[in-house]
N, C-alpha and C. Protein backbone atom coordinates (compact mmCIF):
# COMPACT_ATOMS: atom_id res chain seq x y z
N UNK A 1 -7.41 -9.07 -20.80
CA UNK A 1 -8.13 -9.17 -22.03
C UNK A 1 -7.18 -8.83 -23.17
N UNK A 2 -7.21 -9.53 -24.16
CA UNK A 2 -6.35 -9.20 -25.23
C UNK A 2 -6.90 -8.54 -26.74
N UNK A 3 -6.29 -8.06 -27.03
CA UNK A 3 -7.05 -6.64 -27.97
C UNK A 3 -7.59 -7.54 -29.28
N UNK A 4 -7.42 -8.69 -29.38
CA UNK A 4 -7.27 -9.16 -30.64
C UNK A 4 -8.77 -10.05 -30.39
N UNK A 5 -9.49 -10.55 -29.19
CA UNK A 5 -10.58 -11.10 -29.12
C UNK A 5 -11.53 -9.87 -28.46
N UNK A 6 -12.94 -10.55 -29.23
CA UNK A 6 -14.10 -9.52 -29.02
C UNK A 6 -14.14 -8.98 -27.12
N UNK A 7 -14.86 -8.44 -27.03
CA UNK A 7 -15.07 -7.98 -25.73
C UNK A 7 -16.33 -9.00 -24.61
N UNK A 8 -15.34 -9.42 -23.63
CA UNK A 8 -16.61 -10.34 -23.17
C UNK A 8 -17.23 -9.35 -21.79
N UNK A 9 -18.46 -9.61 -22.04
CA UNK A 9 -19.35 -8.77 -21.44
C UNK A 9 -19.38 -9.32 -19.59
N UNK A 10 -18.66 -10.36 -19.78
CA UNK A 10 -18.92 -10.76 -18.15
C UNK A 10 -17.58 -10.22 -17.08
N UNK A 11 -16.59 -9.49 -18.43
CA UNK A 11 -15.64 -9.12 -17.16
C UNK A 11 -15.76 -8.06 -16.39
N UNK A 12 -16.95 -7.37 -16.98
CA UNK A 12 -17.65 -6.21 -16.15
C UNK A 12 -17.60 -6.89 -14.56
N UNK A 13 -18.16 -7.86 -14.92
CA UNK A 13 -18.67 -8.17 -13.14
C UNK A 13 -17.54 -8.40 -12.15
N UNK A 14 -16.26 -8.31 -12.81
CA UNK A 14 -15.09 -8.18 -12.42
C UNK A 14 -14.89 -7.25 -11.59
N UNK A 15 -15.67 -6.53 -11.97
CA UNK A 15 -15.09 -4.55 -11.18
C UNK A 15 -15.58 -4.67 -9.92
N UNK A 16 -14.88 -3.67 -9.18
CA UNK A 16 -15.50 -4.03 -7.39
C UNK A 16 -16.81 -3.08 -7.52
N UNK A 17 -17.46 -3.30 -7.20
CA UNK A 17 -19.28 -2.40 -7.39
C UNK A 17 -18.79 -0.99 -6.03
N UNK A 18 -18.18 -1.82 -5.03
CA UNK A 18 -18.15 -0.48 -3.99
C UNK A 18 -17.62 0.59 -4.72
N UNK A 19 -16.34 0.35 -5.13
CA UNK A 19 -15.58 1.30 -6.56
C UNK A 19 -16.53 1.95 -7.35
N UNK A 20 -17.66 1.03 -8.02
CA UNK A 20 -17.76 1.21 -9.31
C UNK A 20 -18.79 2.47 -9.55
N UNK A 21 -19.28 2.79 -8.30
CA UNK A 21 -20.16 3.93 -7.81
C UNK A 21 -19.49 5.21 -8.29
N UNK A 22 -20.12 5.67 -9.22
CA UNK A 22 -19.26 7.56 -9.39
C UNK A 22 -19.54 7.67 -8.80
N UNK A 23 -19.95 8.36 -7.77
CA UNK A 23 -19.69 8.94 -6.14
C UNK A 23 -18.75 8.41 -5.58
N UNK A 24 -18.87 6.91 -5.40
CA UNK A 24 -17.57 6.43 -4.17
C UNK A 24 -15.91 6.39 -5.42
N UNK A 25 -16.49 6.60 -6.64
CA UNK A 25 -15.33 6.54 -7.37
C UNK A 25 -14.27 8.14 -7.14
N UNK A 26 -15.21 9.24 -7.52
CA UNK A 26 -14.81 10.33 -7.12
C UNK A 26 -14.04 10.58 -5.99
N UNK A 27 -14.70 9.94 -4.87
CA UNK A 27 -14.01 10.14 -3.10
C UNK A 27 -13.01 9.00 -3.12
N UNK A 28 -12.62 8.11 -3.90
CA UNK A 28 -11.81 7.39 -3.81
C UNK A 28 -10.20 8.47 -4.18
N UNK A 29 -10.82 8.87 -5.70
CA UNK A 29 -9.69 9.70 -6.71
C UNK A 29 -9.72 10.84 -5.85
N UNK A 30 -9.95 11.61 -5.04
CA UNK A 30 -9.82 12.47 -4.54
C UNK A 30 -9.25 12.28 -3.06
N UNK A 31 -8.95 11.69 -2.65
CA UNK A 31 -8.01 10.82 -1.36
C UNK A 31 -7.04 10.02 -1.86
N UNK A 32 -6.53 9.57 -2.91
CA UNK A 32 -5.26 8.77 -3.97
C UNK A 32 -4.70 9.91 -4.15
N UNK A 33 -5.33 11.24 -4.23
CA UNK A 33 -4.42 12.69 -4.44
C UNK A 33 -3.92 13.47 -3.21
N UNK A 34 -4.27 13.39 -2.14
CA UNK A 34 -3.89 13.91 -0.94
C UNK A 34 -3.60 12.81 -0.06
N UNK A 35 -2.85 13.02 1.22
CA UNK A 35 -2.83 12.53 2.29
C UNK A 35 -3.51 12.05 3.25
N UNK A 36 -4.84 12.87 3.24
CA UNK A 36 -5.55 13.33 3.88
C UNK A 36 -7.15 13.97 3.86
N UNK A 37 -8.06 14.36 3.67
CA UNK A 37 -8.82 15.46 3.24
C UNK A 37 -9.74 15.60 4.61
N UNK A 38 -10.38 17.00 4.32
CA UNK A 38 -11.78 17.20 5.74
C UNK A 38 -12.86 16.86 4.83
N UNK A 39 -13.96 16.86 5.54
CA UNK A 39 -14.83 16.54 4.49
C UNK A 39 -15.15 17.46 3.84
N UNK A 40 -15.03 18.92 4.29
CA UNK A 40 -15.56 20.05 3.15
C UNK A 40 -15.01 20.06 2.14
N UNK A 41 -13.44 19.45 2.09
CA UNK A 41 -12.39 19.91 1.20
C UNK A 41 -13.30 18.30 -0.06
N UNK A 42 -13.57 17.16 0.64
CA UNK A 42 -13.65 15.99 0.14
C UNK A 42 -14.80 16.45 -0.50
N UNK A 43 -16.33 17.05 -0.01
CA UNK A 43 -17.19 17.59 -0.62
C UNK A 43 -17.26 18.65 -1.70
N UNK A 44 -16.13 19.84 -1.74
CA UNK A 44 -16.15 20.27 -3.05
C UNK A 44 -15.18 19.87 -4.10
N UNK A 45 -14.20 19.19 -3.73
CA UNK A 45 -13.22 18.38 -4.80
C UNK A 45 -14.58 17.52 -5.82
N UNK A 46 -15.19 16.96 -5.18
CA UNK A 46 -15.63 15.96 -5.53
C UNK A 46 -17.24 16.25 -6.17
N UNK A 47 -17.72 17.57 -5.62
CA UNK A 47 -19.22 18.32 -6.39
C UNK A 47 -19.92 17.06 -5.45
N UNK A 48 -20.23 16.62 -4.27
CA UNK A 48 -20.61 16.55 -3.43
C UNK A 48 -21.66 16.96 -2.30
N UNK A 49 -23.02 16.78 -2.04
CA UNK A 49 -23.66 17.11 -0.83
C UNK A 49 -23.55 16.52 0.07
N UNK A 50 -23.58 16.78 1.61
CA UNK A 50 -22.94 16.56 2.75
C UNK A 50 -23.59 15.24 3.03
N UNK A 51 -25.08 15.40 2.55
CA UNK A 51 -25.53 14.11 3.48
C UNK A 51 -25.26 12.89 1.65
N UNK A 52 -24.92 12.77 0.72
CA UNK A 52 -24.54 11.88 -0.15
C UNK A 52 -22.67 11.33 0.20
N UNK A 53 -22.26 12.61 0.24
CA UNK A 53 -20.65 12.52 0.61
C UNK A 53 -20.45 11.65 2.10
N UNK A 54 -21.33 12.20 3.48
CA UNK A 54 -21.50 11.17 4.34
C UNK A 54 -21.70 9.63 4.05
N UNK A 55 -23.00 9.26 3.60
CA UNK A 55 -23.31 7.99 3.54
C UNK A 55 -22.09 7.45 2.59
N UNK A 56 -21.77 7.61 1.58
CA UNK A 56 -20.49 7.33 0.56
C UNK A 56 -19.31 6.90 1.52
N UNK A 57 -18.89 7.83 2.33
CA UNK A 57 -18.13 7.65 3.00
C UNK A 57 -17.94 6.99 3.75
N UNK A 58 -19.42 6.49 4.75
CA UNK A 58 -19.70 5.11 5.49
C UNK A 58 -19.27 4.06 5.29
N UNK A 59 -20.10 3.64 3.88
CA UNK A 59 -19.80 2.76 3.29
C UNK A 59 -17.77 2.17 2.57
N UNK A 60 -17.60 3.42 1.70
CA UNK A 60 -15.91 3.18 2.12
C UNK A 60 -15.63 2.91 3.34
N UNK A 61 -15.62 3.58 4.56
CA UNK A 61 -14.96 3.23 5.18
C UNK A 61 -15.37 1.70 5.72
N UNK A 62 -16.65 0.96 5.60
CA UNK A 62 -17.13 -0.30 6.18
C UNK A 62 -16.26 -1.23 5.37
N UNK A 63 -16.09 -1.07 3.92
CA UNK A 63 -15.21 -1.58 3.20
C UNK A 63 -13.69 -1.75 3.86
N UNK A 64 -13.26 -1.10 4.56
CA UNK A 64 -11.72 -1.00 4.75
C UNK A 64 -11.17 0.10 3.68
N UNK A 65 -11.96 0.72 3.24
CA UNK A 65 -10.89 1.35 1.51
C UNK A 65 -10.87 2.89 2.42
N UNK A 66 -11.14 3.21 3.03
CA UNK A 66 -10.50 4.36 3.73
C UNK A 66 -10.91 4.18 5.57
N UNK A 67 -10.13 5.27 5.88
CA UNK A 67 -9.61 5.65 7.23
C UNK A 67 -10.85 6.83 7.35
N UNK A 68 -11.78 6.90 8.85
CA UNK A 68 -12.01 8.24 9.07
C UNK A 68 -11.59 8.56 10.68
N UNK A 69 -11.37 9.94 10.52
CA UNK A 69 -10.99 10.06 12.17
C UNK A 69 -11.87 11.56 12.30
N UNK A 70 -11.88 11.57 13.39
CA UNK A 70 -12.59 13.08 14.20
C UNK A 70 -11.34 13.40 14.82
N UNK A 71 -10.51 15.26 14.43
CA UNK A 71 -10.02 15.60 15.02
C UNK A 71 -10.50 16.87 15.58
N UNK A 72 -9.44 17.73 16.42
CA UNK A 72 -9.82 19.31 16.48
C UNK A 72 -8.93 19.75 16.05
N UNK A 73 -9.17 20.93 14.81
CA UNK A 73 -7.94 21.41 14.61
C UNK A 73 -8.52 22.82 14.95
N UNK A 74 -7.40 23.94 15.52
CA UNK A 74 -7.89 25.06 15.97
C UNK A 74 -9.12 25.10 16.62
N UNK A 75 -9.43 24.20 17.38
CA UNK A 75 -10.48 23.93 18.46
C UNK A 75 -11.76 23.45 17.37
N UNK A 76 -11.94 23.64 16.36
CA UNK A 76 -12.96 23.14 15.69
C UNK A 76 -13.08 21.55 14.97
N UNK A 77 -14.40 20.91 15.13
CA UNK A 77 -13.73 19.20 15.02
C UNK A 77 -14.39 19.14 13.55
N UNK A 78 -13.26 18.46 13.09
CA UNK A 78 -13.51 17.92 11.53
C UNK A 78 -13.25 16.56 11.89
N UNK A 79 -14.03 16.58 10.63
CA UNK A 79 -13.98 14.84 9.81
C UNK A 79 -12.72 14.35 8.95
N UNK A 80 -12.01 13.83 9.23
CA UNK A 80 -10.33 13.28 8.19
C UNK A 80 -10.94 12.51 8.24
N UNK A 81 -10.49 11.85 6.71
CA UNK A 81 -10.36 10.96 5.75
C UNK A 81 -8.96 11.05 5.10
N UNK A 82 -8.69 8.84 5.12
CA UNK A 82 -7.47 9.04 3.75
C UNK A 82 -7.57 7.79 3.56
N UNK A 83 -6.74 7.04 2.50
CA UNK A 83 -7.27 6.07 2.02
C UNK A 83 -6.30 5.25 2.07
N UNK A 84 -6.75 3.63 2.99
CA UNK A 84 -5.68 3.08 3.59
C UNK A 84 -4.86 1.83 1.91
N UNK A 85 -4.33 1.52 2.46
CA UNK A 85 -3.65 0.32 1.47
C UNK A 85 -4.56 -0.42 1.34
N UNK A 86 -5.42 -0.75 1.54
CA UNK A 86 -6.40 -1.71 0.95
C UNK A 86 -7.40 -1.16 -0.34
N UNK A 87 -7.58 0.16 0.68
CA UNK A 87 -8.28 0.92 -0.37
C UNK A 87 -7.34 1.41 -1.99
N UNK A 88 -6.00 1.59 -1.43
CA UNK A 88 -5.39 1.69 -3.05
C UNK A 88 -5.14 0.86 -3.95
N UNK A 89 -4.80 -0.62 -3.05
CA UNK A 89 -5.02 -1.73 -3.69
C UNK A 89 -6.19 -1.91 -4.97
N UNK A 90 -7.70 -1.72 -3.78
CA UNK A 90 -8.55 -1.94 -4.58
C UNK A 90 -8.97 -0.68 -5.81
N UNK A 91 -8.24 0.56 -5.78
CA UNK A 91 -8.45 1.07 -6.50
C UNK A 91 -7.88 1.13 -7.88
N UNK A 92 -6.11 0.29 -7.54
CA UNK A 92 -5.36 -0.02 -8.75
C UNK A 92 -6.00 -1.36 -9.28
N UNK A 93 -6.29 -1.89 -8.43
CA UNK A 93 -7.26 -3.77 -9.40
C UNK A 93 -8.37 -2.77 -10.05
N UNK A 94 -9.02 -1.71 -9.63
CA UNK A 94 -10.13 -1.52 -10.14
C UNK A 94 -10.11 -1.27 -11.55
N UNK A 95 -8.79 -0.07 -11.85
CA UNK A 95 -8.60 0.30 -12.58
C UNK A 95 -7.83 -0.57 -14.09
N UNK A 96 -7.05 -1.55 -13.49
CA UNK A 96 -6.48 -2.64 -14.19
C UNK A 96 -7.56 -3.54 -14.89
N UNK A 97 -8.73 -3.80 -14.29
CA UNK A 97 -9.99 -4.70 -14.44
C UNK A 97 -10.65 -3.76 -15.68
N UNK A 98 -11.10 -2.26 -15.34
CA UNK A 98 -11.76 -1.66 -16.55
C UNK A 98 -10.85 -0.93 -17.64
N UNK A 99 -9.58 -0.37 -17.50
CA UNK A 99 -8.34 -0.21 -18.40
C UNK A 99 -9.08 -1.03 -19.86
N UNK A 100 -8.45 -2.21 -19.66
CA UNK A 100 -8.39 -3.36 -20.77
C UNK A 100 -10.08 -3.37 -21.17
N UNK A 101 -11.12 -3.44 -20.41
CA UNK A 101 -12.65 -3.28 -21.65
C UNK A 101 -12.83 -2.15 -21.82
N UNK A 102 -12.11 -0.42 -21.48
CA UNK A 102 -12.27 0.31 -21.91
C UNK A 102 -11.28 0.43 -23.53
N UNK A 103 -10.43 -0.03 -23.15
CA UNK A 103 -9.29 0.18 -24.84
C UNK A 103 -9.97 -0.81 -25.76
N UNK A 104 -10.49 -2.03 -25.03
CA UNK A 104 -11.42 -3.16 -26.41
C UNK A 104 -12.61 -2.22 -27.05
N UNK A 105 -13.00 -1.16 -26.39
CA UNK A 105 -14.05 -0.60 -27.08
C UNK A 105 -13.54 0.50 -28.41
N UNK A 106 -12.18 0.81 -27.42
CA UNK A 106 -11.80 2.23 -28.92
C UNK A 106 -11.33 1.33 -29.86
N UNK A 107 -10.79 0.27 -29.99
CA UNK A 107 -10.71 -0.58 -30.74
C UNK A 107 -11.02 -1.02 -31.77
């Protein structure tokens, strides 16, 4: 989009909707910052309840935009999460897509 024409309202529909969820946006930005996360760590980064942070997480992962695994660490089994190349992909298009109609607005 170029700064010099009005703002067209249809490039919204541009944005990926799985993304466009503050919830799945949050658990996205909060796995682009680590390697890795458990889900407790993914649930308070993110101001999160277990059973919203679950289903969220489903869904990413049905997407391809993250990885989950069940490990044991110190005999106790957590939930890992991290967020594969597809998922950063779609998180840099995401961001490239709303960038440009967010600066047409301060504009």
């Amino acid at each position: 989009m170029k700064n010099d024409q009005p703002l067209d309202p249809k490039e919204i529909s541009d944005l990926d909707k799985v993304i466009h969820s503050p919830t799945r946006l949050k658990i996205m930005l909060v796995l682009m910052s680590v390697e890795e996360a458990d889900f407790t760590f993914i649930s308070n980064a993110a101001e999160l309840t277990r059973g919203n942070l679950s289903a969220n997480l489903s869904k990413l992962e049905e997407t391809g935009y993250i990885k989950i695994e069940k490990k044991f660490i110190e005999r106790v089994p957590k939930t890992i999460a991290s967020i594969t190349p597809a998922g950063k992909k779609a998180l840099e298009e995401y961001s490239s897509t709303l960038g440009p109609i967010l600066d047409s607005l301060r504009n």
